[in-house]
C-alpha atoms as a PDB file:
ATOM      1  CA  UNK A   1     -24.715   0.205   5.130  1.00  0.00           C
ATOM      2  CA  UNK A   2     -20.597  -0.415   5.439  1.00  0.00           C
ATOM      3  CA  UNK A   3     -20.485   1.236   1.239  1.00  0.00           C
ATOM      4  CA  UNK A   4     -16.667   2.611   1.902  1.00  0.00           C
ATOM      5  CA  UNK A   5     -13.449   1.555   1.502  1.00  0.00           C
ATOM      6  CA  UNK A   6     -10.523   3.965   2.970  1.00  0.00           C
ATOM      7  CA  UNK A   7      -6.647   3.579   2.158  1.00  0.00           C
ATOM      8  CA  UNK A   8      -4.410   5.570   4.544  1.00  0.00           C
ATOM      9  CA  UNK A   9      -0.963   6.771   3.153  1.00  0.00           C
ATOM     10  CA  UNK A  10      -2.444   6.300  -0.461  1.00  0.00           C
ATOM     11  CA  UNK A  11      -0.898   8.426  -3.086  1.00  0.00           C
ATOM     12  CA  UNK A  12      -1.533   6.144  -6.189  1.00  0.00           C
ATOM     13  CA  UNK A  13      -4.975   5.088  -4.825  1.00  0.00           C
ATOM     14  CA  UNK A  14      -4.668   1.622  -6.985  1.00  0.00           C
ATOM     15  CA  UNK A  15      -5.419  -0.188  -3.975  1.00  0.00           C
ATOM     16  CA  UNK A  16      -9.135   1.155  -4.228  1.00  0.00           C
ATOM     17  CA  UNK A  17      -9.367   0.868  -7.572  1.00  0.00           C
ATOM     18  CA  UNK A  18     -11.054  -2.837  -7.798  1.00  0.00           C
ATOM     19  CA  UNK A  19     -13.338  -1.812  -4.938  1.00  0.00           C
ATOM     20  CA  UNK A  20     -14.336   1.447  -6.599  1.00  0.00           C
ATOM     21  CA  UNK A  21     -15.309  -0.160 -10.058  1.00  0.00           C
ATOM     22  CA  UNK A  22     -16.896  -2.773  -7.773  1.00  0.00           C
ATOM     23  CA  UNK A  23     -19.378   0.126  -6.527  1.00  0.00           C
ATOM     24  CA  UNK A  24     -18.105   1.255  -3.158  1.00  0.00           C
ATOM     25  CA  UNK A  25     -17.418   4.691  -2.556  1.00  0.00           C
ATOM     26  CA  UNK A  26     -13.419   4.786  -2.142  1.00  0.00           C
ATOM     27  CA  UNK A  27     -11.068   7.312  -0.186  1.00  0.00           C
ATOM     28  CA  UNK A  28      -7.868   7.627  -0.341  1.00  0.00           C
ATOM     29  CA  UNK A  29      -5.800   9.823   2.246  1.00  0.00           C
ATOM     30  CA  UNK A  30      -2.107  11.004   2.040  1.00  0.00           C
ATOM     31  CA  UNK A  31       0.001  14.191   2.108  1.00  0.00           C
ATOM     32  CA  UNK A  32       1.034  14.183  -1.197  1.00  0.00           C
ATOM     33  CA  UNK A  33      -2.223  14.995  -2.540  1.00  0.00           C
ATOM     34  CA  UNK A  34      -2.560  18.912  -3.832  1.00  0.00           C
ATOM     35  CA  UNK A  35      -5.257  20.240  -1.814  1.00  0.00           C
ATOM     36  CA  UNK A  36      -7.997  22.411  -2.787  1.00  0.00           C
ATOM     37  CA  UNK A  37      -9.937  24.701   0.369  1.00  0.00           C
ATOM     38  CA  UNK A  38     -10.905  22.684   3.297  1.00  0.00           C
ATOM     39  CA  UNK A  39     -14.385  21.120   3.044  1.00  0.00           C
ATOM     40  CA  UNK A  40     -16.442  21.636   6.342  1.00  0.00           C
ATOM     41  CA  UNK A  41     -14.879  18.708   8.038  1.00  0.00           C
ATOM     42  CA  UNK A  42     -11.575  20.066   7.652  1.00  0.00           C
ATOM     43  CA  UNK A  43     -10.234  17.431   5.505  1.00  0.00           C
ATOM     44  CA  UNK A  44      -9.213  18.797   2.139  1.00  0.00           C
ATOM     45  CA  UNK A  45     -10.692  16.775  -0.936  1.00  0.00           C
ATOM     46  CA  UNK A  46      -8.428  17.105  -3.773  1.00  0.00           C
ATOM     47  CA  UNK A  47      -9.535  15.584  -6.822  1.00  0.00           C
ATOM     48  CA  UNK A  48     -12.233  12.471  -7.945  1.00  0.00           C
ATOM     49  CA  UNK A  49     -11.567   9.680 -10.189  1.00  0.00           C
ATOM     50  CA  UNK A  50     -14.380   7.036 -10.971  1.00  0.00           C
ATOM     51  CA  UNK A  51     -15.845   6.511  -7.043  1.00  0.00           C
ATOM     52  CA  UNK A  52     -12.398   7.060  -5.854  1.00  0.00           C
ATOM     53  CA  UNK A  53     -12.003  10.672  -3.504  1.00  0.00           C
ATOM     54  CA  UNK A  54      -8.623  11.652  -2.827  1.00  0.00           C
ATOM     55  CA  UNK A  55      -7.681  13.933   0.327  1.00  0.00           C
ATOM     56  CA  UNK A  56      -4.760  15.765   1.217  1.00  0.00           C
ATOM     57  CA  UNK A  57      -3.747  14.636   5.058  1.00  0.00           C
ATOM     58  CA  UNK A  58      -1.472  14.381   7.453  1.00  0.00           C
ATOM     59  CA  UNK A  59      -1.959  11.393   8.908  1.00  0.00           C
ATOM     60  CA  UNK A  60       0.917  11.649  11.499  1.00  0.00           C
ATOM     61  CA  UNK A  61      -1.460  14.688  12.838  1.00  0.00           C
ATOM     62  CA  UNK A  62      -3.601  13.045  15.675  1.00  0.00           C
ATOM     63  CA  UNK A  63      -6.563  15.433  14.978  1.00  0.00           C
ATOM     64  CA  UNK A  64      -6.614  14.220  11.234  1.00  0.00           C
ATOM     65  CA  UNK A  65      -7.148   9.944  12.391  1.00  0.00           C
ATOM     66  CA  UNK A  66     -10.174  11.441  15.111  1.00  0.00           C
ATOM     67  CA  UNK A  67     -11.653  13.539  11.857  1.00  0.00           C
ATOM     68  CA  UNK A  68     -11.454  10.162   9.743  1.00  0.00           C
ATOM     69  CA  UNK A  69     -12.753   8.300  12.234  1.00  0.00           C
ATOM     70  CA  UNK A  70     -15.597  10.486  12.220  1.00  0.00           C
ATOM     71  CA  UNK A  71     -16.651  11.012   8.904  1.00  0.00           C
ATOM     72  CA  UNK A  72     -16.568   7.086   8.473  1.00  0.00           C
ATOM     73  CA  UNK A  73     -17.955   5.647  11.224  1.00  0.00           C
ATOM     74  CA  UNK A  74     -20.356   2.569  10.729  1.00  0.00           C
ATOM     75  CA  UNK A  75     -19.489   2.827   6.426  1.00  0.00           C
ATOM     76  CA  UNK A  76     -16.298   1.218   6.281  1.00  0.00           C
ATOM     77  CA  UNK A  77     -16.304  -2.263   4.725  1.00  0.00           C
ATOM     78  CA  UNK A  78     -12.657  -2.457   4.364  1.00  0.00           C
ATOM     79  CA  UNK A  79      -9.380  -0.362   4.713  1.00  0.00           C
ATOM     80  CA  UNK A  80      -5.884  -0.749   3.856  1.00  0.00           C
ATOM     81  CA  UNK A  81      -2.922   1.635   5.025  1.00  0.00           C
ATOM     82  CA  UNK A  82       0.765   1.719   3.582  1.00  0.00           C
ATOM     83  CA  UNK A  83       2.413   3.844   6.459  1.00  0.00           C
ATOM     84  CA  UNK A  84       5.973   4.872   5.388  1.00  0.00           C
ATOM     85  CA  UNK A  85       9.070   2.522   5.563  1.00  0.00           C
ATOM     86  CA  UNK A  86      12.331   4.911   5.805  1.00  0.00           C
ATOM     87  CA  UNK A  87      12.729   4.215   9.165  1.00  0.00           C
ATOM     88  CA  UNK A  88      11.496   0.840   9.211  1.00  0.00           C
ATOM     89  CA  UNK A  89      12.576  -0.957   5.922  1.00  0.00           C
ATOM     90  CA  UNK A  90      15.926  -3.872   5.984  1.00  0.00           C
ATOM     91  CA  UNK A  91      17.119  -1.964   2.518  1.00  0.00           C
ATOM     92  CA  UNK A  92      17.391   1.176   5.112  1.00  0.00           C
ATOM     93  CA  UNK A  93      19.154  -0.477   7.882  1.00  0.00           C
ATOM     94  CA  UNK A  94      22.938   0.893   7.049  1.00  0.00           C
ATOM     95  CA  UNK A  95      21.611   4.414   8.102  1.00  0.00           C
ATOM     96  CA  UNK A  96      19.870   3.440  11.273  1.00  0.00           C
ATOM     97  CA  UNK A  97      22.795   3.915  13.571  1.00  0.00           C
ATOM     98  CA  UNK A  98      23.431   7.421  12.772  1.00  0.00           C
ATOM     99  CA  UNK A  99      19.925   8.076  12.484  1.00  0.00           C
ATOM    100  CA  UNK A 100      19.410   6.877  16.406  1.00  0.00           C
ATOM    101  CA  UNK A 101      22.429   9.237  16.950  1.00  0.00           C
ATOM    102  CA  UNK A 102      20.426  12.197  15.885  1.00  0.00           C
ATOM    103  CA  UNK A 103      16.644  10.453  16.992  1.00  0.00           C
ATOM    104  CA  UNK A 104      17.010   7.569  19.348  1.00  0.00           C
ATOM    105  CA  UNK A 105      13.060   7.330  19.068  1.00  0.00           C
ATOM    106  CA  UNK A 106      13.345   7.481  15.100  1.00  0.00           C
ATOM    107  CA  UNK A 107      11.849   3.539  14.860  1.00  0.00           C
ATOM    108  CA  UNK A 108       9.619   3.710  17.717  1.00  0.00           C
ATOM    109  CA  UNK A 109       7.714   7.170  16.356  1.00  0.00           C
ATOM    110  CA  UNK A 110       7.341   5.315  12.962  1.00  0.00           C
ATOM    111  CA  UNK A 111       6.278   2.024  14.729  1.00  0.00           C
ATOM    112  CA  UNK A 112       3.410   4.179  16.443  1.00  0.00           C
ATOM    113  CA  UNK A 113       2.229   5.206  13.190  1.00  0.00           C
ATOM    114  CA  UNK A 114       1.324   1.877  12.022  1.00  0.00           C
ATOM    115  CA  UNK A 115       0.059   1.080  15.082  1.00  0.00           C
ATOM    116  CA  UNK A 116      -2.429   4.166  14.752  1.00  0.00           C
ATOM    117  CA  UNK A 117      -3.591   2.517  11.990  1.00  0.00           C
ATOM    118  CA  UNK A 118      -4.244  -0.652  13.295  1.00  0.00           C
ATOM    119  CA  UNK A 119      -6.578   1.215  15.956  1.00  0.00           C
ATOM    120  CA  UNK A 120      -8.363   3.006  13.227  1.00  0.00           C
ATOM    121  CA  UNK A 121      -9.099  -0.284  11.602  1.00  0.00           C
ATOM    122  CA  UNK A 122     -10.494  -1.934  14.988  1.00  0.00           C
ATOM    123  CA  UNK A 123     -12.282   1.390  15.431  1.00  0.00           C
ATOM    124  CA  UNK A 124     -14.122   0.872  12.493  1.00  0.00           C
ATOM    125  CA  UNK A 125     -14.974  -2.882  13.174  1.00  0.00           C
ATOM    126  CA  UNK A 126     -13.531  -3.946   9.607  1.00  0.00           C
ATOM    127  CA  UNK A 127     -11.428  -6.236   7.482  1.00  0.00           C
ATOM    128  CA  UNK A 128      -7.623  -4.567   6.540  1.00  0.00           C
ATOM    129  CA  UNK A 129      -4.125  -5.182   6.087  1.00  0.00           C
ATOM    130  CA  UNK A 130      -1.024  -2.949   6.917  1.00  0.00           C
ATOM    131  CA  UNK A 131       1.605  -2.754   4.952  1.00  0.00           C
ATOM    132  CA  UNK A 132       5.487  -2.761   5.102  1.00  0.00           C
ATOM    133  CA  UNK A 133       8.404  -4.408   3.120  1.00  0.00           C
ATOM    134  CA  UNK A 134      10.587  -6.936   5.299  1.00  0.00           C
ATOM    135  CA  UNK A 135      12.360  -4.742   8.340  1.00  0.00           C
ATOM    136  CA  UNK A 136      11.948  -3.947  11.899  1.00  0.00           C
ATOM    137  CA  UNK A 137       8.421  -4.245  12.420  1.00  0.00           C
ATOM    138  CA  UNK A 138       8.512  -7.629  13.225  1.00  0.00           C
ATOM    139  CA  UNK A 139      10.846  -7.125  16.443  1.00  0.00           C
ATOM    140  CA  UNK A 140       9.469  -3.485  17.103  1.00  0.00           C
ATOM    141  CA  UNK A 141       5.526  -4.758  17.238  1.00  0.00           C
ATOM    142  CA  UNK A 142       4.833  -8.495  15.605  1.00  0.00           C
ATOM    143  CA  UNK A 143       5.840 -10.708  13.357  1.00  0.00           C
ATOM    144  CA  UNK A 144       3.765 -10.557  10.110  1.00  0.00           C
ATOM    145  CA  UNK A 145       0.737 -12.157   8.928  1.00  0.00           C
ATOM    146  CA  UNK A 146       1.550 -12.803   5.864  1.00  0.00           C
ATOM    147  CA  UNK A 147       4.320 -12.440   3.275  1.00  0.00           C
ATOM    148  CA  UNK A 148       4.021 -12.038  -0.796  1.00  0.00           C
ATOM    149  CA  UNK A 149       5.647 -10.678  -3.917  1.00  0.00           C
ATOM    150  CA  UNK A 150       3.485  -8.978  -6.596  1.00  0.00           C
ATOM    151  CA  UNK A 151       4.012 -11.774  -9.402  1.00  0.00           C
ATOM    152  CA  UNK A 152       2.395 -14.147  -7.445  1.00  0.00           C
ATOM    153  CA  UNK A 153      -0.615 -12.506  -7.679  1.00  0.00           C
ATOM    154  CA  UNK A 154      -0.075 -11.093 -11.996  1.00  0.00           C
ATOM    155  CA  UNK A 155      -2.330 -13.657 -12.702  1.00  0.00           C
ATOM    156  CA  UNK A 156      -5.392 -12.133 -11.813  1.00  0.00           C
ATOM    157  CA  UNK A 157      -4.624  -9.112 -14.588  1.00  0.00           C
ATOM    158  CA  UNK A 158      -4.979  -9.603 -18.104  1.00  0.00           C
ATOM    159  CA  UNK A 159      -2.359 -11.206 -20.425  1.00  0.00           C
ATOM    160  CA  UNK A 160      -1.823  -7.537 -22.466  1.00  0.00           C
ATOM    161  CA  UNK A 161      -1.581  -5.514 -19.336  1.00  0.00           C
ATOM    162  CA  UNK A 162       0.540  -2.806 -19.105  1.00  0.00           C
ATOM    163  CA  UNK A 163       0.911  -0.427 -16.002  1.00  0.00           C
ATOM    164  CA  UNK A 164      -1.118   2.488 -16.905  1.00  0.00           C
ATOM    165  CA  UNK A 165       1.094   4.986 -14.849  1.00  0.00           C
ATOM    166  CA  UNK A 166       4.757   3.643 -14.997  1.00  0.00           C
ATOM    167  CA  UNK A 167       5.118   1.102 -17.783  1.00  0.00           C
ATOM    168  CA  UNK A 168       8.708   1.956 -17.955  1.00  0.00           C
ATOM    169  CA  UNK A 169       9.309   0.564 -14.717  1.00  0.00           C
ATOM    170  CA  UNK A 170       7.053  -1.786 -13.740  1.00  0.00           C
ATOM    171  CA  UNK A 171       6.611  -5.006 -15.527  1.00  0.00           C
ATOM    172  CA  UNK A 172       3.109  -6.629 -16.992  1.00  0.00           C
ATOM    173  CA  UNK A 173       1.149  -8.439 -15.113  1.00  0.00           C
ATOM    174  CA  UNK A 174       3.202  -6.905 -12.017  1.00  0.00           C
ATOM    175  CA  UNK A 175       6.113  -9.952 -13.305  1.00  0.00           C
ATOM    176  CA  UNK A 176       8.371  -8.696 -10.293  1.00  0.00           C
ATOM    177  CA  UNK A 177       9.296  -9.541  -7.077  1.00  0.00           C
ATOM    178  CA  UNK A 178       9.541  -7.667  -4.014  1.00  0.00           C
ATOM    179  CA  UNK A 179       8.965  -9.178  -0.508  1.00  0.00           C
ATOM    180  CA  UNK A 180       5.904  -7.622   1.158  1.00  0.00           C
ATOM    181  CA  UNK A 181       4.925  -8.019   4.564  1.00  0.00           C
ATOM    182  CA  UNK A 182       0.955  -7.911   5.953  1.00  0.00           C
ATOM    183  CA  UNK A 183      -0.316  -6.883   8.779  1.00  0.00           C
ATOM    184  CA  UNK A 184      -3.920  -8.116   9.077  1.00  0.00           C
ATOM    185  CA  UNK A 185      -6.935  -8.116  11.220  1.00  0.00           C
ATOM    186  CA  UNK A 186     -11.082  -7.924  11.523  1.00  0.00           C
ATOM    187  CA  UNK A 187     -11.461 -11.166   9.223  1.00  0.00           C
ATOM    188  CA  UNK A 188      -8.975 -10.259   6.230  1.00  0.00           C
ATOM    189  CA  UNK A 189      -8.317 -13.234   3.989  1.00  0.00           C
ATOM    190  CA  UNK A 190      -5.472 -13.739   2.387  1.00  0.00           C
ATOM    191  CA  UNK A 191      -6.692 -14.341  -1.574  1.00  0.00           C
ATOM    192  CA  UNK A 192      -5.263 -17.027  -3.630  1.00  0.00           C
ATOM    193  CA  UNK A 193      -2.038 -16.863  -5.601  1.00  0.00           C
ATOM    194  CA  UNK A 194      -2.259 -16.801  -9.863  1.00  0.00           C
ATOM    195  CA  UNK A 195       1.537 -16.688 -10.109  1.00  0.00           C
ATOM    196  CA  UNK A 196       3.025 -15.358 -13.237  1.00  0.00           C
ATOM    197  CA  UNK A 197       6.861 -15.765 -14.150  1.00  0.00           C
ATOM    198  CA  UNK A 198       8.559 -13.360 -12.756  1.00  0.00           C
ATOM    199  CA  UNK A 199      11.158 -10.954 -14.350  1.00  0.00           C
ATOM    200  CA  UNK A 200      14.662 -10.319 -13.194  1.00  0.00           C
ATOM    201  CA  UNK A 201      17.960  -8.012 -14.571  1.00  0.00           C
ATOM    202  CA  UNK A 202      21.253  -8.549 -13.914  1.00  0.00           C
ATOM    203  CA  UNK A 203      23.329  -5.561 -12.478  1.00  0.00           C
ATOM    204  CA  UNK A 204      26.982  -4.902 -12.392  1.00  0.00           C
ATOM    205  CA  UNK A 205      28.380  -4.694  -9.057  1.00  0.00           C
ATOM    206  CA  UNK A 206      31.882  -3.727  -7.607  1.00  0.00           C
ATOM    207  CA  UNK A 207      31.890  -6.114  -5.029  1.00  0.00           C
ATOM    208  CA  UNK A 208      31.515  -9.811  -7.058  1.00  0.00           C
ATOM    209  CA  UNK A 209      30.434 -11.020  -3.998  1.00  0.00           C
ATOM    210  CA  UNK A 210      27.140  -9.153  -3.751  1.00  0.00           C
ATOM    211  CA  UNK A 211      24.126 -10.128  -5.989  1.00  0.00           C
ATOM    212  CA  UNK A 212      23.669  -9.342  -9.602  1.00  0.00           C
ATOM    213  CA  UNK A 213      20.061 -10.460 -10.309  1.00  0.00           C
ATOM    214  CA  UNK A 214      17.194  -7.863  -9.450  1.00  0.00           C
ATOM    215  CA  UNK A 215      13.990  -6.864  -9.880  1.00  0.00           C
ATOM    216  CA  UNK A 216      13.569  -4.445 -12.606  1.00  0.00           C
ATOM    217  CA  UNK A 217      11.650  -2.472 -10.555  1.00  0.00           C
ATOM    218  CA  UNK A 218      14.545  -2.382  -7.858  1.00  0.00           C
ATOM    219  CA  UNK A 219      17.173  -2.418 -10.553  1.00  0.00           C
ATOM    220  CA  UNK A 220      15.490   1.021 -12.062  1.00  0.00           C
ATOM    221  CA  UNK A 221      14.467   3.099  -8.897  1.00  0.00           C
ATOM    222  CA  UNK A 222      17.296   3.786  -6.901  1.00  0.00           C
ATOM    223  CA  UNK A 223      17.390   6.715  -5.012  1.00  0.00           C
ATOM    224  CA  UNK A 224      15.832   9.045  -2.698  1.00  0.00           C
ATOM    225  CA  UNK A 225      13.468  11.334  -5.131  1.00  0.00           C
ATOM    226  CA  UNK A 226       9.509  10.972  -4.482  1.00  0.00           C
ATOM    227  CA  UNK A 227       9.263   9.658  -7.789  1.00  0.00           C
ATOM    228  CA  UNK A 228      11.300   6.493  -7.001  1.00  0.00           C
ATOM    229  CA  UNK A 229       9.636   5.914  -4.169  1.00  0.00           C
ATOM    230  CA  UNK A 230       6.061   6.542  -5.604  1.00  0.00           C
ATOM    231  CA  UNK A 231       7.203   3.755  -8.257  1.00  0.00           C
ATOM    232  CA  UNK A 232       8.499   1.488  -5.361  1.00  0.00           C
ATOM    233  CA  UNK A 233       5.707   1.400  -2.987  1.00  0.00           C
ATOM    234  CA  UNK A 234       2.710   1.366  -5.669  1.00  0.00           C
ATOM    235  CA  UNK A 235       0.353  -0.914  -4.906  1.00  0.00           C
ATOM    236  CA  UNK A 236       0.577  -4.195  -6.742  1.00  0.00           C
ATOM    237  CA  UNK A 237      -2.566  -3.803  -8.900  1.00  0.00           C
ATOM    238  CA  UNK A 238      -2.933  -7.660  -9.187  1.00  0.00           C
ATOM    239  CA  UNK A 239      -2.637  -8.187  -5.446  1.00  0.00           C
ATOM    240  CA  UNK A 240      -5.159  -5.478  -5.013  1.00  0.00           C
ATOM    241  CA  UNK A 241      -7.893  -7.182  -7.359  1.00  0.00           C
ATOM    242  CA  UNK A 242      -6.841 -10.048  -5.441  1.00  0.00           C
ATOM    243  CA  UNK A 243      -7.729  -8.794  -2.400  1.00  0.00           C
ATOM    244  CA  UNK A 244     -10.964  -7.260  -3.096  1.00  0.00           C
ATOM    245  CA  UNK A 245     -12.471 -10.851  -4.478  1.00  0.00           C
ATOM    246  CA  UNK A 246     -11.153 -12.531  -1.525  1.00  0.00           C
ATOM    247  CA  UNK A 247     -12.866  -9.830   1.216  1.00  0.00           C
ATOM    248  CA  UNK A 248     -15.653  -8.435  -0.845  1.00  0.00           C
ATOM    249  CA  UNK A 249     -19.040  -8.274   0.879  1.00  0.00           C
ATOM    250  CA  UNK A 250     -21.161  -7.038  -2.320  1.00  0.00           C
ATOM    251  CA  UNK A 251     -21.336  -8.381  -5.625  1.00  0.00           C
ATOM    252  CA  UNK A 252     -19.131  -6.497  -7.423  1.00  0.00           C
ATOM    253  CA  UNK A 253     -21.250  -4.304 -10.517  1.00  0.00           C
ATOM    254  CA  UNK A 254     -18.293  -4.925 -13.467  1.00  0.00           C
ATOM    255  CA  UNK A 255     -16.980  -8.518 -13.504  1.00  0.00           C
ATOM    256  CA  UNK A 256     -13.615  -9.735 -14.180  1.00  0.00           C
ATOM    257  CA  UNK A 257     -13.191 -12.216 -17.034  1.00  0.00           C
ATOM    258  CA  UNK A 258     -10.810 -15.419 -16.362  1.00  0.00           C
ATOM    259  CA  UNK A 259      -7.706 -15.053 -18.744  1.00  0.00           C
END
């Protein structure tokens, strides 16, 4: 029985969430997470929230993909995987001449790793998307499958939402915008947009010629600590809900109400 739902390069694990509540055993898997002693698979389970197991692994370790692979085989109903962007993202692209200086490889070697995850995906015969914002994936392996921003999917969480881990930063309802790229396969379908309005803030700028209006999510996470990038690559949790309706293959055991 495919029961599981995996999400590689998963610190927040809101991607699971919806699936999790829904009654499938959820795991997420990223380096982040604080490890406790190895279980007997060698993966190290760190903590458990409500049908959601968190692991601590590095997933740029070939070893760790084969042990996945493994303890998953013939249970995964769907996956996700939100490989990291540094050396892949358009905001980055300023840096990626000296970074070729000191790695010519540097976008290929990050290109690999979401291709790894594609071929963990196949492996397991299921639905999934990759993700990755707007950069050089689409000349480095394929053009994307589809494109969204988190507002257009707020719609799907309730009118009094508030982020549960960063309402400082990120709006209700996910009201931002922030141009997301998926790469899909194994019969993923792309849910249906419940678009909200979305917010924007208007930044100072030296250079009048550059743009002013921003997401507030943008506008309030510059910089290069974890934390900011946590915040920046979190999971929309509308899309998410979104995209567990749309790909769901059991009835899910808590219901959403229609706002």
């Amino acid at each position: 029985m495919k029961n599981q739902v995996i999400s590689l390069y998963d610190y927040t694990g809101e991607a699971l969430r919806p699936w999790a509540e829904a009654g499938y055993d959820c795991f997420a898997y990223d380096i982040q997470h604080v490890a406790e002693p190895m279980d007997i698979t060698g993966l190290k389970k760190v903590r458990k929230c409500p049908s959601v197991f968190y692991f601590h692994a590095d997933l740029y370790n070939h070893e760790t993909l084969l042990k996945i692979l493994v303890r998953h085989s013939g249970k995964v109903a769907f996956m996700s995987a939100f490989p990291p962007c540094t050396d892949l993202s358009a905001a980055g692209a300023v840096w990626w001449s000296k970074k070729a200086k000191e790695n010519p490889d540097f976008q290929t070697e990050a290109t690999d790793h979401v291709k790894k995850c594609e071929f963990l995906a196949n492996a397991f015969g299921c639905p999934y998307y990759i993700e990755n914002p707007v950069g050089a994936l689409s000349r480095l392996w394929r053009k994307p499958d589809h494109i969204f921003d988190p507002y257009q999917y707020g719609g799907y969480l309730r009118r009094d939402d508030e982020h549960p881990r960063w309402p400082d930063y990120i709006p209700s309802r996910d009201a931002y915008r922030k141009r997301t790229c998926l790469w899909t396969g194994g019969g993923f379908t792309m849910p249906e947009r419940k678009d909200v309005p979305f917010i924007n803030v208007v930044c100072k700028r030296k250079d009048p010629k550059k743009g002013r209006n921003y997401s507030p999510v943008q506008a309030k996470t510059g910089g290069k600590s974890l934390k900011t990038k946590n915040i920046r690559s979190a999971t929309p949790r509308g899309f998410a809900k979104a995209v567990h309706l749309a790909n769901t293959r059991l009835q899910p055991l808590f219901g959403m109400k229609e706002e």
